[in-house]
Structure formats: structure tokens, C-alpha cells
N, C-alpha and C. Protein backbone atom coordinates (compact mmCIF):
# COMPACT_ATOMS: atom_id res chain seq x y z
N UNK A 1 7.44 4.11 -17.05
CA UNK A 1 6.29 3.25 -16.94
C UNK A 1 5.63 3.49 -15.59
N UNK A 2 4.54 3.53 -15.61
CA UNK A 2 3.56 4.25 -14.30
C UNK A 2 2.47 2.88 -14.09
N UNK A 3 2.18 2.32 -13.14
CA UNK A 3 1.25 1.69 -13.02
C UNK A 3 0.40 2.20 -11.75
N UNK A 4 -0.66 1.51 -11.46
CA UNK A 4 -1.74 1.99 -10.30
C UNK A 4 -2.55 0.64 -9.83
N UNK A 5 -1.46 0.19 -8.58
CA UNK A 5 -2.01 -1.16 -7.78
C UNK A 5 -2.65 -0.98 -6.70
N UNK A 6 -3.59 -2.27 -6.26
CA UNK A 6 -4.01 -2.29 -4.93
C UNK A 6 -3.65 -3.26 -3.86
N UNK A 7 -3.42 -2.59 -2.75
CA UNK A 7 -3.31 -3.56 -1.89
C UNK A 7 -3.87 -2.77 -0.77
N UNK A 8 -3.29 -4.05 0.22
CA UNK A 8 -4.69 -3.80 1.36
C UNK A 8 -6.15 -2.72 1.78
N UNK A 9 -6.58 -2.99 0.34
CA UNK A 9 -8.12 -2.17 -0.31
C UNK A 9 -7.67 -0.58 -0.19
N UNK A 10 -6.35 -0.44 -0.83
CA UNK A 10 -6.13 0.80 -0.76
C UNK A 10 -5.69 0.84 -2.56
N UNK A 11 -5.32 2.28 -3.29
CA UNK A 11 -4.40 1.97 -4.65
C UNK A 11 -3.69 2.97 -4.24
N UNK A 12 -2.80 2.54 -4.89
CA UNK A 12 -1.30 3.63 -4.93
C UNK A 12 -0.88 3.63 -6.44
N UNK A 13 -0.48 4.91 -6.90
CA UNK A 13 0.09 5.21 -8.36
C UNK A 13 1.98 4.63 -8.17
N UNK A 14 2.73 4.16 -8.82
CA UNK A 14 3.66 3.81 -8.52
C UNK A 14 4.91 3.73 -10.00
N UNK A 15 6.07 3.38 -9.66
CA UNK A 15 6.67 3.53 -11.11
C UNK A 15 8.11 3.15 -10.34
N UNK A 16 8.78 2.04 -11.57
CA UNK A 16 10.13 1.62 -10.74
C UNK A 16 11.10 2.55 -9.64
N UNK A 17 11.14 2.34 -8.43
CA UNK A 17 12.02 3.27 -7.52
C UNK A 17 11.13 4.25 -6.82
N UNK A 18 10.11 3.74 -6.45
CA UNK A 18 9.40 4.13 -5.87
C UNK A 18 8.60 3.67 -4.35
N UNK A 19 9.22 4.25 -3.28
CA UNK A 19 9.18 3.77 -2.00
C UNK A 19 7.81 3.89 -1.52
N UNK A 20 6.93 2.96 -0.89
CA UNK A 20 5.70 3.25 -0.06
C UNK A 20 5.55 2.40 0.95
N UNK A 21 4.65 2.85 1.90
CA UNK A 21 4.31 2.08 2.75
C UNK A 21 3.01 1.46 2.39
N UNK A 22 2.93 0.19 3.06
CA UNK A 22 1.48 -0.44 2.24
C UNK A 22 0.92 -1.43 3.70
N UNK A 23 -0.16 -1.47 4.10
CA UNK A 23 -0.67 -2.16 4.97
C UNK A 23 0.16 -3.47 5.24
N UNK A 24 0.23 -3.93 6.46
CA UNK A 24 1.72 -5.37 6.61
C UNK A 24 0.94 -6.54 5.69
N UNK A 25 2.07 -6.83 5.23
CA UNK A 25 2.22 -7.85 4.11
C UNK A 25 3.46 -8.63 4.81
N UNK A 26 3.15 -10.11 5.15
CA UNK A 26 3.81 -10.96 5.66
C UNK A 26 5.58 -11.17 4.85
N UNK A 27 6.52 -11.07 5.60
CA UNK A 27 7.68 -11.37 5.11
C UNK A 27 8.54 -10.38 5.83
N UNK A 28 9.89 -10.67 5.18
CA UNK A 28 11.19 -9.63 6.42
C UNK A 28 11.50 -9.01 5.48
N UNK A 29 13.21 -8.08 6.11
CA UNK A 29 13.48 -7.22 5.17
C UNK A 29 14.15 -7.57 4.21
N UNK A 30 13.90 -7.47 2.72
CA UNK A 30 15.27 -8.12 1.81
C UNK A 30 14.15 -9.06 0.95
N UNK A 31 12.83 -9.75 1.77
CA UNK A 31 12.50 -10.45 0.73
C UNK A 31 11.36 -9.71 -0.23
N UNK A 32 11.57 -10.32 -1.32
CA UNK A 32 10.15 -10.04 -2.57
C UNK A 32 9.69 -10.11 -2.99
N UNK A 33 8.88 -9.44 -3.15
CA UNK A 33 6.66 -10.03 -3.21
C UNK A 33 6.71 -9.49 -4.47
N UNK A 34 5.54 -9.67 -4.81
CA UNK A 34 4.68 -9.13 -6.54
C UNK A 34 3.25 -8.40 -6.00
N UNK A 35 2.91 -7.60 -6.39
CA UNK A 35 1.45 -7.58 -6.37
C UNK A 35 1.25 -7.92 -7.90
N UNK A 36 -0.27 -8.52 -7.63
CA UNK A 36 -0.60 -8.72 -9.06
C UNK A 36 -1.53 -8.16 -9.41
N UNK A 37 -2.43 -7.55 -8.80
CA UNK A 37 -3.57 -6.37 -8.80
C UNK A 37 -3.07 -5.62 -9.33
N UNK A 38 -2.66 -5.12 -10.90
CA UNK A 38 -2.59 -3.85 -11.10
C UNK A 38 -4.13 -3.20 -12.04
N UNK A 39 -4.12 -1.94 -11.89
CA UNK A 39 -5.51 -1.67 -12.29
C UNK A 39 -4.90 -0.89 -13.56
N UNK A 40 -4.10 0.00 -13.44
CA UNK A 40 -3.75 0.36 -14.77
C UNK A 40 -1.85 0.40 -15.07
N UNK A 41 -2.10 0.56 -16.38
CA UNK A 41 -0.37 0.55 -16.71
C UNK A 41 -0.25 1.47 -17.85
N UNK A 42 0.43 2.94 -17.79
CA UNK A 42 0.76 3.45 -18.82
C UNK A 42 2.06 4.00 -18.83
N UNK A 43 2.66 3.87 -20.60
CA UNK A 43 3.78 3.69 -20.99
C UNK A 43 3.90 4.25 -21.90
N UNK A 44 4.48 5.75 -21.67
CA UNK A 44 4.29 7.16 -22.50
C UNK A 44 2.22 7.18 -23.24
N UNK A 45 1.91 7.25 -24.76
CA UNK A 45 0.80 7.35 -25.09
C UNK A 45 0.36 6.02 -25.00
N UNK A 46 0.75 5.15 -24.49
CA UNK A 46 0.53 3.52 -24.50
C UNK A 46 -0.41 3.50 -23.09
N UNK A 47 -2.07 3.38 -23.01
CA UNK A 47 -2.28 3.35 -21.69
C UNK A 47 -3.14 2.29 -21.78
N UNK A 48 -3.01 1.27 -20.54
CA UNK A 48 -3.87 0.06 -20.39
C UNK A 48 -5.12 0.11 -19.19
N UNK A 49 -5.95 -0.26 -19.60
CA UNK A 49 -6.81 -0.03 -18.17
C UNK A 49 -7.72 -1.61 -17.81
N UNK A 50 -7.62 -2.03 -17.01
CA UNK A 50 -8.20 -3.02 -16.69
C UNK A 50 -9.74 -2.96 -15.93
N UNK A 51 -10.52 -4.00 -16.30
CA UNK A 51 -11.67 -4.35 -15.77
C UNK A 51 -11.68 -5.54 -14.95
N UNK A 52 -11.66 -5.85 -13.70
CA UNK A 52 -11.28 -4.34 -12.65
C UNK A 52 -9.04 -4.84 -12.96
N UNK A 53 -8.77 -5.62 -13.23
CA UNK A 53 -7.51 -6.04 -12.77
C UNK A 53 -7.02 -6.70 -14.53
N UNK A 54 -5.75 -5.80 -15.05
CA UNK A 54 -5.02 -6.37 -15.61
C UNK A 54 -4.02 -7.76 -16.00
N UNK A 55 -4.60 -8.57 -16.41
CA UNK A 55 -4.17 -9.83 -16.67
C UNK A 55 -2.30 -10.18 -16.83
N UNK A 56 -2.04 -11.04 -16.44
CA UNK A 56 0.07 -10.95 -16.58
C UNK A 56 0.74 -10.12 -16.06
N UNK A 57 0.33 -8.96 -15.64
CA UNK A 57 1.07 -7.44 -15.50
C UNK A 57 0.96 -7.85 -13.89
N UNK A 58 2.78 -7.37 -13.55
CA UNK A 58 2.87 -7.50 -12.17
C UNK A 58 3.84 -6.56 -11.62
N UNK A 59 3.53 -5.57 -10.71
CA UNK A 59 4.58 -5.15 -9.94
C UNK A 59 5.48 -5.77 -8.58
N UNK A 60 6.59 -5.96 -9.13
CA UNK A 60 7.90 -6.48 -8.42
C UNK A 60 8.66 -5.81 -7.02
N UNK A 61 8.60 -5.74 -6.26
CA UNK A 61 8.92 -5.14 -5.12
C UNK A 61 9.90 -5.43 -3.87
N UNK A 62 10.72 -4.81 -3.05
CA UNK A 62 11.26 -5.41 -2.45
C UNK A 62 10.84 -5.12 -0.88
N UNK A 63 10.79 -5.82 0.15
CA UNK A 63 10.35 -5.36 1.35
C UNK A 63 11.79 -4.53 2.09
N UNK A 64 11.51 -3.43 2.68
CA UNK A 64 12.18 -2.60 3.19
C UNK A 64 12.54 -2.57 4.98
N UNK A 65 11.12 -3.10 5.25
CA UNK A 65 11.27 -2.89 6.45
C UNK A 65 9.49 -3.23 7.24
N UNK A 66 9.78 -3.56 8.10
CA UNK A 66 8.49 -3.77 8.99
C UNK A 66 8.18 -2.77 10.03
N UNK A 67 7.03 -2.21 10.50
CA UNK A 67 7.38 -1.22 11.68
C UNK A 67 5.88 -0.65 11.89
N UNK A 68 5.73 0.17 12.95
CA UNK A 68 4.45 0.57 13.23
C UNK A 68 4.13 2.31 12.85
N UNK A 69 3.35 2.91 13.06
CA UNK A 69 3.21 4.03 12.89
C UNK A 69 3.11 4.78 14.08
N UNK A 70 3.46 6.69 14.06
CA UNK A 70 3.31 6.88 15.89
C UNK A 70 1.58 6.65 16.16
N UNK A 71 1.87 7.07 17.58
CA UNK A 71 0.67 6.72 18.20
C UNK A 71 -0.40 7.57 18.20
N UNK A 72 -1.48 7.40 17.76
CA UNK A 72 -2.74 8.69 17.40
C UNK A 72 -3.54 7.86 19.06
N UNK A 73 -3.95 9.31 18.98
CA UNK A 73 -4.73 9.14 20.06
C UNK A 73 -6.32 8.63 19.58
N UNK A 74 -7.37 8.20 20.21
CA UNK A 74 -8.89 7.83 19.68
C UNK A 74 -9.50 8.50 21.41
N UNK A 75 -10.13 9.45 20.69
CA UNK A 75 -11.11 10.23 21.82
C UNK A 75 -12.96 9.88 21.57
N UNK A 76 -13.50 9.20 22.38
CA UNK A 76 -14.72 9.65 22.60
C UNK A 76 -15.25 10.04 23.77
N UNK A 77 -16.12 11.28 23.22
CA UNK A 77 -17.16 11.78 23.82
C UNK A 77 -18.95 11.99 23.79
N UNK A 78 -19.24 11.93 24.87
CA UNK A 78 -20.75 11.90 24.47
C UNK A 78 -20.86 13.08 25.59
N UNK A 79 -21.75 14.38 24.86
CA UNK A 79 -22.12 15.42 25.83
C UNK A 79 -23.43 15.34 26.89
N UNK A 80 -23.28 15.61 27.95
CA UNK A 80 -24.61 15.55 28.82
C UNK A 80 -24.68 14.35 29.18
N UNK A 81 -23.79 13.23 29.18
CA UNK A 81 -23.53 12.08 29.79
C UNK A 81 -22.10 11.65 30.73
N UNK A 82 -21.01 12.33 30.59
CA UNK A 82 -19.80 12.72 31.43
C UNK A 82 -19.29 11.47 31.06
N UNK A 83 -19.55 11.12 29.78
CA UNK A 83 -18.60 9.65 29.35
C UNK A 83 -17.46 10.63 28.41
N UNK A 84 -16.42 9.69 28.68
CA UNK A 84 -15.13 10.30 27.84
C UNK A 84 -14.37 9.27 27.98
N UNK A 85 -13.69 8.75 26.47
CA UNK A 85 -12.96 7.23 26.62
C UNK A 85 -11.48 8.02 25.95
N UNK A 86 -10.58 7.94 26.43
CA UNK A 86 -9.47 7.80 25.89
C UNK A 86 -8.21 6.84 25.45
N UNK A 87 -8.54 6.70 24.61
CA UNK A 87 -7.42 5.47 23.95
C UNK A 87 -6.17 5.69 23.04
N UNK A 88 -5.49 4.65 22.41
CA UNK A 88 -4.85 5.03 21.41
C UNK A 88 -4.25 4.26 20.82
N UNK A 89 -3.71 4.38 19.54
CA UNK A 89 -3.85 3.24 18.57
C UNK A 89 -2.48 3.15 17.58
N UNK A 90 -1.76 1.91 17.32
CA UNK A 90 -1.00 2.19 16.16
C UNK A 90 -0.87 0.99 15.29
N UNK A 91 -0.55 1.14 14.19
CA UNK A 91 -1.14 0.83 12.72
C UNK A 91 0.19 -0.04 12.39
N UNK A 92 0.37 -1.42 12.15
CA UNK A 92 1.51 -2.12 10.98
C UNK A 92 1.33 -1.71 9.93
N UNK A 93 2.48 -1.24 9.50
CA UNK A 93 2.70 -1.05 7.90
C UNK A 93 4.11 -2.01 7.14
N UNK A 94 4.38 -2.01 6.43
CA UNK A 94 5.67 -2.21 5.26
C UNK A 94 5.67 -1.35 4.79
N UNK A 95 7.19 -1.43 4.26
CA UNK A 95 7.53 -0.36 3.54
C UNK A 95 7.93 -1.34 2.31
N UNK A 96 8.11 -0.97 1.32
CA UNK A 96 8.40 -1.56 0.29
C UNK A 96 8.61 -0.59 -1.05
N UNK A 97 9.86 -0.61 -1.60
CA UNK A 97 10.60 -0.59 -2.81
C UNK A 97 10.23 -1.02 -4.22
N UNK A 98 9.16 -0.59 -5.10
CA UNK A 98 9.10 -0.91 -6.06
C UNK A 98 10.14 -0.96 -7.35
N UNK A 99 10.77 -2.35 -7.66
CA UNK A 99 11.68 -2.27 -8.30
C UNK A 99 11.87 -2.52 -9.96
N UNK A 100 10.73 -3.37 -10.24
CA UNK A 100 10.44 -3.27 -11.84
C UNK A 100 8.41 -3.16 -12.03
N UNK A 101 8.41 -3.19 -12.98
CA UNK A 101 7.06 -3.37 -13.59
C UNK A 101 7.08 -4.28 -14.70
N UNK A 102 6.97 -5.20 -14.23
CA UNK A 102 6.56 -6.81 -15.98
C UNK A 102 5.36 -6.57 -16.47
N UNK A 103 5.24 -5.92 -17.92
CA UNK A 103 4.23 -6.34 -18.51
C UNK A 103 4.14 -7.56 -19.64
């Protein structure tokens, strides 16, 4: 069974046992969330597609872990002005364990 959810205005294709990271979603490690946004669900020739979001259908998940991403640098420049900003930036994510799909 394959579904395709969204969260934090992103989608990810997904299917029980399937690890991702997903923008931070409040909670620790061990506890578990649902998304309920799923956009589609297919199950061998069985395929569902929602407008925009499938009704009852929920993916079950477990949180893995909290943590940041490495550090990217953010460069600007403007030429013929001798401005140059250097910064740099890092991102909360979750990780999370998809562990069933309820339809």
C-alpha cells in the first residue's frame, strides 16, 4: 500500500516502514502522530485520488527523533557595490517512521 501525504507544504510518496524527515512537528522521540492529509492511496490496481485530500484515510507514524540539519552557508552579493553578507543557516526537521496506513 503506497500513499502520497503532505506536510509542512511539502508531499512525500510513502508506504509502511518507511523513514523520512518532515519539517518539526511538535512531540519527542517514541511518540505518534497521524497525518491526515493524504492526497492519494494506491493498493495494487486499487488507486484513490483525492480532491485535494482523501476523507478517513490516515497515515500512522512514529517520531524518531528531533534534530537540525548541517549548516549551509547564505552568501550575498551585489557587484560594483563591495557589499557581501555572509551568513548561515540550519533547518529543524523530524524524522519519523511510517508505520501503518488506515484506510
Amino acid at each position: 500500500m503506497i500513499a502520497v501525504i503532505e506536510t509542512g507544504g511539502k508531499q512525500y510518496r510513502v508506504e509502511p516502514g518507511t523513514t523520512l524527515r518532515v519539517e518539526k512537528i511538535a512531540g519527542s522521540a517514541g511518540d505518534k502522530i497521524s497525518f491526515d492529509k493524504v492526497l492519494l492511496l494506491a493498493d495494487g490496481a486499487d488507486v484513490k485520488i483525492g480532491a485535494p485530500f482523501l476523507p478517513k484515510i490516515k497515515a500512522e507514524a512514529v517520531v524518531l527523533r528531533q534534530g537540525r540539519t548541517r549548516k549551509e552557508i547564505v552568501f550575498h552579493y551585489h557587484s560594483k557595490t563591495r557589499k557581501r553578507t555572509k551568513n548561515t543557516h540550519r533547518e529543524y526537521f523530524t524524522e519519523v517512521r511510517i508505520e501503518k496506513i488506515s484506510a
